[in-house]
Every structure is written in structure tokens, then in C-alpha cells.
Protein backbone atom coordinates (compact mmCIF):
# COMPACT_ATOMS: atom_id res chain seq x y z
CA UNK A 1 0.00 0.00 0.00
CA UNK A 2 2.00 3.29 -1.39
CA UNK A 3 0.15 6.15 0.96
CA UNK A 4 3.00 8.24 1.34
CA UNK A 5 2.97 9.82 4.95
CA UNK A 6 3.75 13.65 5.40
CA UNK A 7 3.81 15.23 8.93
CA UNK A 8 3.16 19.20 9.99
CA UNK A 9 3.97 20.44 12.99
CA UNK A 10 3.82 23.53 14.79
CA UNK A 11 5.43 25.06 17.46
CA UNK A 12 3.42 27.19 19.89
CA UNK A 13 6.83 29.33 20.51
CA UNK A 14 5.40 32.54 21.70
CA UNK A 15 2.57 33.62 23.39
CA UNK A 16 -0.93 34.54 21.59
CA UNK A 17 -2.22 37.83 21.80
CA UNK A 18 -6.13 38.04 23.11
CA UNK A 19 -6.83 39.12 19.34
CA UNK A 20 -4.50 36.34 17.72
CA UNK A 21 -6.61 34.23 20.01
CA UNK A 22 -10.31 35.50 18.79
CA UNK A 23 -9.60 35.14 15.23
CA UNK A 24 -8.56 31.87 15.28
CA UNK A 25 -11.56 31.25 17.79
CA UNK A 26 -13.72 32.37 15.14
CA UNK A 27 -12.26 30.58 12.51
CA UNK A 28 -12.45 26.96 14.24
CA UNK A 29 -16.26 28.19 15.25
CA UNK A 30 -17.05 28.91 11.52
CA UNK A 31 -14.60 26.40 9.62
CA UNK A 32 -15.08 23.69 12.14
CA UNK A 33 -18.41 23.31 13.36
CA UNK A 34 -18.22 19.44 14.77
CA UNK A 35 -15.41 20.51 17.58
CA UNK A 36 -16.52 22.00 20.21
CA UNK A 37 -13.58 24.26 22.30
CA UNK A 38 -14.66 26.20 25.21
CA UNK A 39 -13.75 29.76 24.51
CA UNK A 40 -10.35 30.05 27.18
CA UNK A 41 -7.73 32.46 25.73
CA UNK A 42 -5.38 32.71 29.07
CA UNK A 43 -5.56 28.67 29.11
CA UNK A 44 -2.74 26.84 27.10
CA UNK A 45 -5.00 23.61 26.59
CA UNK A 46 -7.40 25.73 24.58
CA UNK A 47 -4.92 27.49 22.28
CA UNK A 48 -3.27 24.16 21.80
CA UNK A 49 -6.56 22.75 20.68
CA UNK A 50 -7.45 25.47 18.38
CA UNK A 51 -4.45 25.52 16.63
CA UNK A 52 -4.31 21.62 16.24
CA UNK A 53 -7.45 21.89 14.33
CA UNK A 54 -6.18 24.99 12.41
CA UNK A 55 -3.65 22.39 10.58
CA UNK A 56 -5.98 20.47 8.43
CA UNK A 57 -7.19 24.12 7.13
CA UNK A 58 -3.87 25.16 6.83
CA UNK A 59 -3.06 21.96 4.90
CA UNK A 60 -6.05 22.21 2.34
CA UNK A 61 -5.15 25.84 1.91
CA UNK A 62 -1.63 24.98 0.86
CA UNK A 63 -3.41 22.68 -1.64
CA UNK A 64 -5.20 25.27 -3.10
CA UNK A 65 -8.70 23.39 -2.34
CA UNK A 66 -11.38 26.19 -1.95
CA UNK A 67 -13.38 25.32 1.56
CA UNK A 68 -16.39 24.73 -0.11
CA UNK A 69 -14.73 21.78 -1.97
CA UNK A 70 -14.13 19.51 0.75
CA UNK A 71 -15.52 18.17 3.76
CA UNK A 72 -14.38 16.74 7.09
CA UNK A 73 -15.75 13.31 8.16
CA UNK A 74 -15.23 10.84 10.79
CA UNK A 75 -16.06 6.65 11.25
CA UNK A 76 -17.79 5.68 14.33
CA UNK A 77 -14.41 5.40 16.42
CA UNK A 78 -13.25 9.18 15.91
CA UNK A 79 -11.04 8.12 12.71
CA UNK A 80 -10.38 11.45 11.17
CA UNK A 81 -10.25 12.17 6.59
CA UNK A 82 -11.17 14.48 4.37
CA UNK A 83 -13.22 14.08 1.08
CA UNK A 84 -12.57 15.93 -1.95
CA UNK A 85 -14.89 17.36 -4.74
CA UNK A 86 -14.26 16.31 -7.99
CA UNK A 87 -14.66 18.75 -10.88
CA UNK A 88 -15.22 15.18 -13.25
CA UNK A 89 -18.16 13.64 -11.72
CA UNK A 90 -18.30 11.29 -14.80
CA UNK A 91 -14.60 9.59 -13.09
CA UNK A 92 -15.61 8.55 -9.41
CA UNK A 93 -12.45 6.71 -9.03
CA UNK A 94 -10.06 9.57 -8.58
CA UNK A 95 -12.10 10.97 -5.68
CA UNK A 96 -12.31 7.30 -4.00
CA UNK A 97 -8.54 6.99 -4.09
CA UNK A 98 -8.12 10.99 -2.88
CA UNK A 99 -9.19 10.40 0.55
CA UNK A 100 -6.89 12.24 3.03
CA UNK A 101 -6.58 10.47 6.42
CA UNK A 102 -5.18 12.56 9.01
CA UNK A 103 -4.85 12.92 12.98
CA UNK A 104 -3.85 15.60 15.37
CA UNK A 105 -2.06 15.87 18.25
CA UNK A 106 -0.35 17.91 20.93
CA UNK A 107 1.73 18.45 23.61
CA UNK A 108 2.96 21.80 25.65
CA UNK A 109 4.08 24.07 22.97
CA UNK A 110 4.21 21.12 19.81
CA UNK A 111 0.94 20.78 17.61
CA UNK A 112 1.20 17.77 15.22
CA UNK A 113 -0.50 16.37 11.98
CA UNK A 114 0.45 13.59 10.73
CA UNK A 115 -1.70 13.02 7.20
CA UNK A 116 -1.67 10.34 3.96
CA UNK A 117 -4.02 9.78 0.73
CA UNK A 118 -5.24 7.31 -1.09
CA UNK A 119 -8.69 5.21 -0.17
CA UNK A 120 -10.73 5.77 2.92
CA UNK A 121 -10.09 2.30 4.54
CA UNK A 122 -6.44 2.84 3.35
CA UNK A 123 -6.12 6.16 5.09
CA UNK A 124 -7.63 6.50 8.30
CA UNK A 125 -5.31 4.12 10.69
CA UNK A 126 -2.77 6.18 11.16
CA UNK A 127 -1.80 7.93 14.09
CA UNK A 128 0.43 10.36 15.77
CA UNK A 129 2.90 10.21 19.20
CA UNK A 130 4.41 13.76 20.79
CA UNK A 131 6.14 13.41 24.34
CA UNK A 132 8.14 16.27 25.43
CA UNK A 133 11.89 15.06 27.22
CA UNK A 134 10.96 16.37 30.30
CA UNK A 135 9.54 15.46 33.46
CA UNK A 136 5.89 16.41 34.89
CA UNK A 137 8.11 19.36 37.35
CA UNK A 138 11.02 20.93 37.66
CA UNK A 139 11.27 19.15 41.02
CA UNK A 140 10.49 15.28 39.69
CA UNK A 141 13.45 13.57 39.29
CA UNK A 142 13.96 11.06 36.10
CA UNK A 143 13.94 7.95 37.87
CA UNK A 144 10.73 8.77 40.09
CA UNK A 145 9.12 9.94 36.55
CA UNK A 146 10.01 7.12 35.24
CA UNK A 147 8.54 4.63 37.87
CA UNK A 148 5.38 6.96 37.81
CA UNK A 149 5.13 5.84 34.22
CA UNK A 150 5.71 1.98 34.60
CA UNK A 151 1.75 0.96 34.71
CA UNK A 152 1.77 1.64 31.10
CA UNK A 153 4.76 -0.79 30.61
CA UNK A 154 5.64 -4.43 30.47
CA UNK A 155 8.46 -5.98 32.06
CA UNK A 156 10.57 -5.87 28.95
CA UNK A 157 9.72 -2.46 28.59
CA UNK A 158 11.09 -1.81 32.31
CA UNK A 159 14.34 -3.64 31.45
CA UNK A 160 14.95 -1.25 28.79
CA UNK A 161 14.83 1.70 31.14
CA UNK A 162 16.35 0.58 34.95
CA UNK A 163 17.81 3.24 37.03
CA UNK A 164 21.68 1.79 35.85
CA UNK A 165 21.24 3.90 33.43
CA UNK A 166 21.66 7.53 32.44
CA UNK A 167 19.03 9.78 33.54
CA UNK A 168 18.98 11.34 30.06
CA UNK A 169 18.91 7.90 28.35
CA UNK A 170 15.74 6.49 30.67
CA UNK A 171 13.89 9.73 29.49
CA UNK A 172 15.10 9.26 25.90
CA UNK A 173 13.78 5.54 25.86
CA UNK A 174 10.69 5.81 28.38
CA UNK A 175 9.34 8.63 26.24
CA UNK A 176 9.88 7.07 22.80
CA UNK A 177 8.29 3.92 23.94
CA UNK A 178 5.12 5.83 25.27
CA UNK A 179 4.74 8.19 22.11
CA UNK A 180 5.21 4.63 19.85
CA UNK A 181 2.19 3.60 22.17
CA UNK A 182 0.20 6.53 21.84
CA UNK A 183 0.76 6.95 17.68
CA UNK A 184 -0.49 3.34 17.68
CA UNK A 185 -3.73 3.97 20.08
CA UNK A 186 -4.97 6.87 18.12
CA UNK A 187 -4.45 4.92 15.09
CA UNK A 188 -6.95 2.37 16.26
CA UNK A 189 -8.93 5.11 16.89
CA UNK A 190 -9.17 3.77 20.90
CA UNK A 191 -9.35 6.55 23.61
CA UNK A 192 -6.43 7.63 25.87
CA UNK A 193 -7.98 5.58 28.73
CA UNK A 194 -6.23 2.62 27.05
CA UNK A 195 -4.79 -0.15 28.88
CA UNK A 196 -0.93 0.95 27.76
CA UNK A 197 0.26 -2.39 29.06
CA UNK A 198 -1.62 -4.24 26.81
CA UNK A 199 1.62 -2.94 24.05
CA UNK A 200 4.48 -3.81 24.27
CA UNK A 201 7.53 -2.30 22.19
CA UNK A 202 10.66 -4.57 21.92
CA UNK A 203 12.65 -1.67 20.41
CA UNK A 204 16.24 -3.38 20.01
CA UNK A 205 14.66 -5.95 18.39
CA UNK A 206 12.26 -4.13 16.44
CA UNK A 207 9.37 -5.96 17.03
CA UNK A 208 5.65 -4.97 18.77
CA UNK A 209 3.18 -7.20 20.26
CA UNK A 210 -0.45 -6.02 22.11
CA UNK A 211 -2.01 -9.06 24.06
CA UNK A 212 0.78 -11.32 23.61
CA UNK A 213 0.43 -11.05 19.38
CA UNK A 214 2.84 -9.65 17.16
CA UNK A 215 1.69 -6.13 15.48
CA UNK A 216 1.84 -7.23 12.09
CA UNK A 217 1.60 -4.97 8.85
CA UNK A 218 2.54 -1.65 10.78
CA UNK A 219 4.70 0.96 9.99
CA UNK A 220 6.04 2.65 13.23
CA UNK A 221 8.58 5.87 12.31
CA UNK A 222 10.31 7.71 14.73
CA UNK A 223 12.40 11.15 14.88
CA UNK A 224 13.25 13.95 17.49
CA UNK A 225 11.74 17.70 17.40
CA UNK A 226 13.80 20.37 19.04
CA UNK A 227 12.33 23.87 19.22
CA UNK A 228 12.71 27.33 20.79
CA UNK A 229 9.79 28.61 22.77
CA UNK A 230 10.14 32.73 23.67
CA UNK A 231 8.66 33.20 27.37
CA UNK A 232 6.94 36.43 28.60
CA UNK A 233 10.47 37.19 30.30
CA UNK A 234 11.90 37.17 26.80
CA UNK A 235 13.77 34.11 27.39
CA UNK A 236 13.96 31.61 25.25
CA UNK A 237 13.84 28.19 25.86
CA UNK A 238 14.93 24.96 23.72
CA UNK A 239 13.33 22.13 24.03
CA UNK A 240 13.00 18.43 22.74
CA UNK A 241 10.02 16.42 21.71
CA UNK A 242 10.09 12.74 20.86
CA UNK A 243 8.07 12.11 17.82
CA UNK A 244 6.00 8.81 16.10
CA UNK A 245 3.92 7.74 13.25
CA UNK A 246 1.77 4.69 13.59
CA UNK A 247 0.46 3.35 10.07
CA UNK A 248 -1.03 0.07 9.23
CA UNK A 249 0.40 -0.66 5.69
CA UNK A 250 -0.84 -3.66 5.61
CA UNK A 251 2.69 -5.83 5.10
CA UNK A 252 3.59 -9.52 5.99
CA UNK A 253 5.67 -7.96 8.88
CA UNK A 254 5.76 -4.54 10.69
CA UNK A 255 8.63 -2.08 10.11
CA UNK A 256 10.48 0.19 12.08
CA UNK A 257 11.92 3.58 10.75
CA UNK A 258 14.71 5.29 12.62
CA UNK A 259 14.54 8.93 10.78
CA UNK A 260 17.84 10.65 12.19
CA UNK A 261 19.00 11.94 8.69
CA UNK A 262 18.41 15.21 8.75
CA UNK A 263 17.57 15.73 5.15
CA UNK A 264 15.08 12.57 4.67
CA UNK A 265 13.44 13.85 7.35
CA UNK A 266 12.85 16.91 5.66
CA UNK A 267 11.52 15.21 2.77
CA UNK A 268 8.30 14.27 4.87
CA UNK A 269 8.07 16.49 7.62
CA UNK A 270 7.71 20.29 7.75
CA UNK A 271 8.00 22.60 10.55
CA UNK A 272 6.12 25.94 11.15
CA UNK A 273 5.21 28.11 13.71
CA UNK A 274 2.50 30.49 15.22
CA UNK A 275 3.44 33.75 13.30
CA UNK A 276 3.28 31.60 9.72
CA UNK A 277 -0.11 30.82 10.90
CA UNK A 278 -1.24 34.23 11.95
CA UNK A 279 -0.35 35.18 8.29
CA UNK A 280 -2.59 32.90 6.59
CA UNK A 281 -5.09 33.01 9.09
CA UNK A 282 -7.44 35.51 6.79
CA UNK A 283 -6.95 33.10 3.97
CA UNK A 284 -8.06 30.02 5.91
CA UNK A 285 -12.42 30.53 5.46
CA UNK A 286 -11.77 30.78 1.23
């Protein structure tokens, strides 16, 4: 199955103004109806929401695809595409393979899409995986983060991570493991609440299993994000997100990509940031 995969994300690296925040209030209210985001503009959660679902417009727009040419649909578990108009209604086909599967998602100041086309059952498991290399305080130590987290691992998963190890490289692994789990449970289109145990991710050997089975016919890809966020006190502060793709493919076996080149990774994945949106915001209802 040849959907090629192309991921957008963008950094939240400076604060919104209150009327930065109402446009783009009023543009999710008018563009897209089916979400519902309580209006919030001093809360983080709700800017990071409303600029999540600002990507798929941003995306069409960059396509040149007038609004009014495409709509946004979903399947009973929350699966996420978009369905083109075709100007040759006598040649069905090209619209049936056209389908764009996407899905969104966040975390502190890094918005994600992570998108494909080709036929709506092709399309629409795919998912994405953003955890920030950090702890949940300044004061939380990496090993006591790290033991907070182990409910959502198996014991193989543990190995990978004991407190022998770096501090840095226990964050490094624990947080690729849980953003390969949480790419995967969006792209089954199952909610957060998730038993994460249930995966497991053998990463030196390359392998996945969830109850006991091997994953088979996934594509899992997997690549670091680092980006500077300006603070109100003007300083600025650099930090790193571990990133994955989940994307049933379909294949005898499932695959594992390791992107650290920089410059394939910048065949498939583009990086923007609050001011480009701000510019094209007018542009966005078209």
C-alpha cells in the first residue's frame, strides 16, 4: 500500500495575543463546526486545541482546495479524513482513491499532523505520538518519573529503562516507547484511557506485540523535534520532543523507521510556527 505519509507540525513558541486568540476562535467556530472548544484564551490547553485543528485548514489551503470543496468526516471510532470534490463527476475513481486520512495531536508548545491519501479504509489508521523530554516538574526527578510511568509498561519495557542507566537515556527511551504507544492507540482510533500495558515495544529488536500477538503490517517511524519557545520574560527556551507515526500498511511484517537523517526527514516532515499561521489566518475561510 504506497500512501506516502507527510507530517506538519507547529510550534506554539510565543505567546498569543487576546486578538491572535479570537480570530482563530472564530475561525475553528465557523470552519469547524463538529469541535466544540470552550472559549479560554489565558488557558494553554485551549490554544493548543485550536491551533491543532487549524492544521488540516492550513493543509487544504496549501493545496489550493477552496473550503467549499471539501468536507471533514469521521467513522464511528473518531477516525479522522477528508473528502474531496471532484470537478469530473463522470470519473468517481479519482475521488475514492483521494481520501486524506489525518490525525492531530499535541503536547505543551508542539501541535502535530500527521496526514496520507489514497482510499478511505487505506487512510484512516494512522496515528500520531508527541512526548516532550521532560519530566511532569522541575522538582520530579527522572527515575521517580520514570517509575510513575511503569503501569503503562511491560516488564521488557522496564528492562529497557532501569535506574543503571543515564538519567537522560531512561527519558530518551521511556518517552519514545510511550509516544510509539500513543501513535499506535490513536491509530486504532481507541481513547487515551487505554490499557498501555496491553503494548508492548521490543525496540532493540524491532518488534511490537499487544495481548501477547505480534503487530503485524505496521509501519512505526520515529524522529526527534527540538524547538525554541520565547517566554513572557523574553527568554527563550529549547526544548526536545520525541516524535512517532503509527500506520497500518498492511505488510507480511511490521517495520520500524529510525529517521535521524536530517535531510530525509525533511523530505516528509515540515516545521512551522504560530506567526506563519497568523499570516494565513485571513486566507483560511476561502
Amino acid at each position: 500500500m504506497d500512501c506516502p505519509i507527510l507530517v506538519w507540525m507547529l510550534s506554539y513558541n510565543r505567546p498569543m495575543t487576546q486578538e491572535e486568540y479570537d480570530k482563530c476562535y472564530r475561525t475553528i467556530q465557523i470552519c469547524v463546526p463538529h469541535v466544540q472548544i470552550p472559549y479560554a484564551p489565558q488557558s494553554h490547553e485551549s490554544i493548543r486545541q485550536i491551533v491543532a485543528q487549524m492544521l488540516p485548514l492550513l493543509m487544504m489551503r496549501h493545496r489550493r482546495i477552496p473550503r467549499a470543496k471539501w468536507k471533514d468526516c469521521s467513522n464511528q471510532n473518531g477516525k479522522r479524513w477528508i473528502e474531496q470534490e471532484t470537478d469530473n463527476p463522470m470519473n468517481p475513481t479519482h475521488r475514492l482513491k483521494a481520501m486524506i486520512g489525518y490525525h492531530l495531536a499535541y503536547e505543551d508548545r508542539l501541535v502535530g499532523m500527521v496526514m496520507t491519501q489514497g482510499r478511505q479504509r487505506e487512510v484512516v489508521n494512522l496515528g500520531l505520538g508527541l512526548k516532550h523530554l521532560c519530566t511532569s516538574s522541575a522538582e520530579t526527578s527522572i527515575s521517580v518519573w520514570a517509575e510513575s510511568q511503569y503501569h503503562k509498561l511491560t516488564p521488557l519495557e522496564i528492562s529497557f529503562i532501569l535506574p543503571n542507566e543515564k538519567p537522560e537515556v531512561i527519558l530518551r527511551r521511556l518517552c519514545l516507547i510511550l509516544a510509539l504507544k500513543q501513535a499506535y492507540i490513536k491509530a486504532i482510533g481507541q481513547p487515551m484511557g487505554f490499557d498501555w500495558s496491553r503494548l508492548e515495544f521490543n525496540l532493540p529488536g524491532e518488534t511490537a506485540r499487544g495481548d501477547g500477538y505480534p503487530l503485524q503490517g505496521w509501519e512505526f517511524r520515529m524522529w526527534t523535534s527540538n524547538i525554541g519557545v520565547l517566554h513572557e520574560n523574553g527568554e527563550v527556551e529549547e526544548q526536545i520532543y520525541q516524535c512517532a507515526t503509527a500506520f497500518f500498511r498492511g505488510t507480511a511484517e511490521s517495520k520500524f523507521i529510525w529517521q535521524k537523517d536530517k535531510k530525509e526527514l525533511e523530505g516528509w516532515v515540515q516545521y512551522l510556527n504560530v506567526d506563519q499561521l497568523i499570516t494565513v489566518l485571513p486566507k483560511l475561510m476561502d
